[in-house]
Protein backbone atom coordinates (compact mmCIF):
# COMPACT_ATOMS: atom_id res chain seq x y z
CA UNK A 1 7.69 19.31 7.24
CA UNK A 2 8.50 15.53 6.31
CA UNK A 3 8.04 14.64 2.28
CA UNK A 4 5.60 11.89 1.64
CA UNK A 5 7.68 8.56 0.55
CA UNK A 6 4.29 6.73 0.50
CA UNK A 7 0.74 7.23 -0.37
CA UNK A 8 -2.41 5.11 -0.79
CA UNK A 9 -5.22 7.13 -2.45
CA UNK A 10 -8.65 5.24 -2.43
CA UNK A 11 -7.41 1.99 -1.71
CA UNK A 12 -9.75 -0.85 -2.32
CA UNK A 13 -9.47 -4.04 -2.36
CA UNK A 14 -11.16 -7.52 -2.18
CA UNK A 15 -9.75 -11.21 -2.23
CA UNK A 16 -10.89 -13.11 -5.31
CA UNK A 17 -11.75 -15.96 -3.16
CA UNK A 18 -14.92 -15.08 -1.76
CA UNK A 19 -14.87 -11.61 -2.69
CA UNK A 20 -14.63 -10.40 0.61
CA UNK A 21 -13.60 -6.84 0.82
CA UNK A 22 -10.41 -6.48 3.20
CA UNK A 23 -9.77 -2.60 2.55
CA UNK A 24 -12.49 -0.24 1.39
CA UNK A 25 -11.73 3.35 0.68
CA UNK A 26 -8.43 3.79 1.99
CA UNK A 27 -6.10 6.42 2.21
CA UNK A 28 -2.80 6.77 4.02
CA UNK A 29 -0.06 8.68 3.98
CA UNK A 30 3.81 7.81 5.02
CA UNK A 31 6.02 10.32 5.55
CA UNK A 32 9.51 10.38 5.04
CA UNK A 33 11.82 9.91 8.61
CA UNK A 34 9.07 9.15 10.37
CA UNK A 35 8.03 5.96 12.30
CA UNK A 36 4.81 4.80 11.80
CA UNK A 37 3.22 1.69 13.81
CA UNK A 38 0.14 -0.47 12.27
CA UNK A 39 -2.10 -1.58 14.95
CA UNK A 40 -5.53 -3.74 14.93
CA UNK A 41 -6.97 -6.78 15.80
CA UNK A 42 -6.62 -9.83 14.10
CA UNK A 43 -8.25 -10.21 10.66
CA UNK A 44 -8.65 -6.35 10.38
CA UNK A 45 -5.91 -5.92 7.22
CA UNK A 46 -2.70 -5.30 8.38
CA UNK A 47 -1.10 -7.62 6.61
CA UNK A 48 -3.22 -7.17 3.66
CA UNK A 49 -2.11 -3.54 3.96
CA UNK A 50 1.17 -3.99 3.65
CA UNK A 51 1.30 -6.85 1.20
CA UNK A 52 0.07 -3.76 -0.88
CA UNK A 53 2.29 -1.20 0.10
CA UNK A 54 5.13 -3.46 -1.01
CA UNK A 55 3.90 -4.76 -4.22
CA UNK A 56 2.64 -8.29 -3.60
CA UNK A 57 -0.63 -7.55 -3.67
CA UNK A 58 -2.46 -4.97 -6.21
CA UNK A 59 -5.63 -2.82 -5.61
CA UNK A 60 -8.92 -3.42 -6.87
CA UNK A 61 -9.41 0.61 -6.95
CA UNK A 62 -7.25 3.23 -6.14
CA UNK A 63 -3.65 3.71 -6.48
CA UNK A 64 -0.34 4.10 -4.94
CA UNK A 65 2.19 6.88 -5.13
CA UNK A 66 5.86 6.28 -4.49
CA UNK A 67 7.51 9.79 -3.65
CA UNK A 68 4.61 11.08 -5.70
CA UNK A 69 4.80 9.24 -8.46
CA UNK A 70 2.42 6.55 -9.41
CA UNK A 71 3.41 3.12 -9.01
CA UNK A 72 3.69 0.26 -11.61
CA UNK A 73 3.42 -3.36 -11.60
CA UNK A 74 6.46 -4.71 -14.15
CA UNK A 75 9.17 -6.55 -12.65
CA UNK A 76 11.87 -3.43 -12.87
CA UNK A 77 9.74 -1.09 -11.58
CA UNK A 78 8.56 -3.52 -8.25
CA UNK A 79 12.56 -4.44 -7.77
CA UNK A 80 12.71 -0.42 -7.74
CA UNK A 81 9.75 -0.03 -5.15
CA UNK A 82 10.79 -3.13 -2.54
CA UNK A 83 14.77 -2.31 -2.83
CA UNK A 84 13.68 2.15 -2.41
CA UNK A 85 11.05 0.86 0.82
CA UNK A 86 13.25 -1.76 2.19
């Protein structure tokens, strides 16, 4: 069984202009050696999604895990999270 490298636990979020949510109640698991492919129509968050997943964006609500441990938002610990996902 793969180990999870990446998880989104309730996952909100909403862009300040507008407030329009993008991502309501999300959660999504990445496993480690896997592929994974992100598929939708255009405007349904994909971007947004991963603009998240790599640190560029933060959540309203929720929270993300990083081989299980919760992420932060400081400068060291985001050059830890894109360097560890890129």
């Amino acid at each position: 069984m793969a180990i999870s490298l990446l998880v989104a636990r309730g996952f909100c979020y909403s862009y300040p202009y507008g407030g329009i949510v993008t991502l309501h109640n999300l959660n999504l698991t990445i496993k480690k050696v896997r592929r994974l492919a992100i598929l939708g129509s255009n405007g349904s968050g994909k971007t947004t999604l991963l603009l998240h997943l790599n640190g560029t964006f933060w959540p309203t609500q929720g929270e993300v895990l990083l081989d299980g441990c919760p992420v932060t938002y400081d400068r060291h610990a985001l050059d830890r999270w894109r360097a560890r996902l890129g």
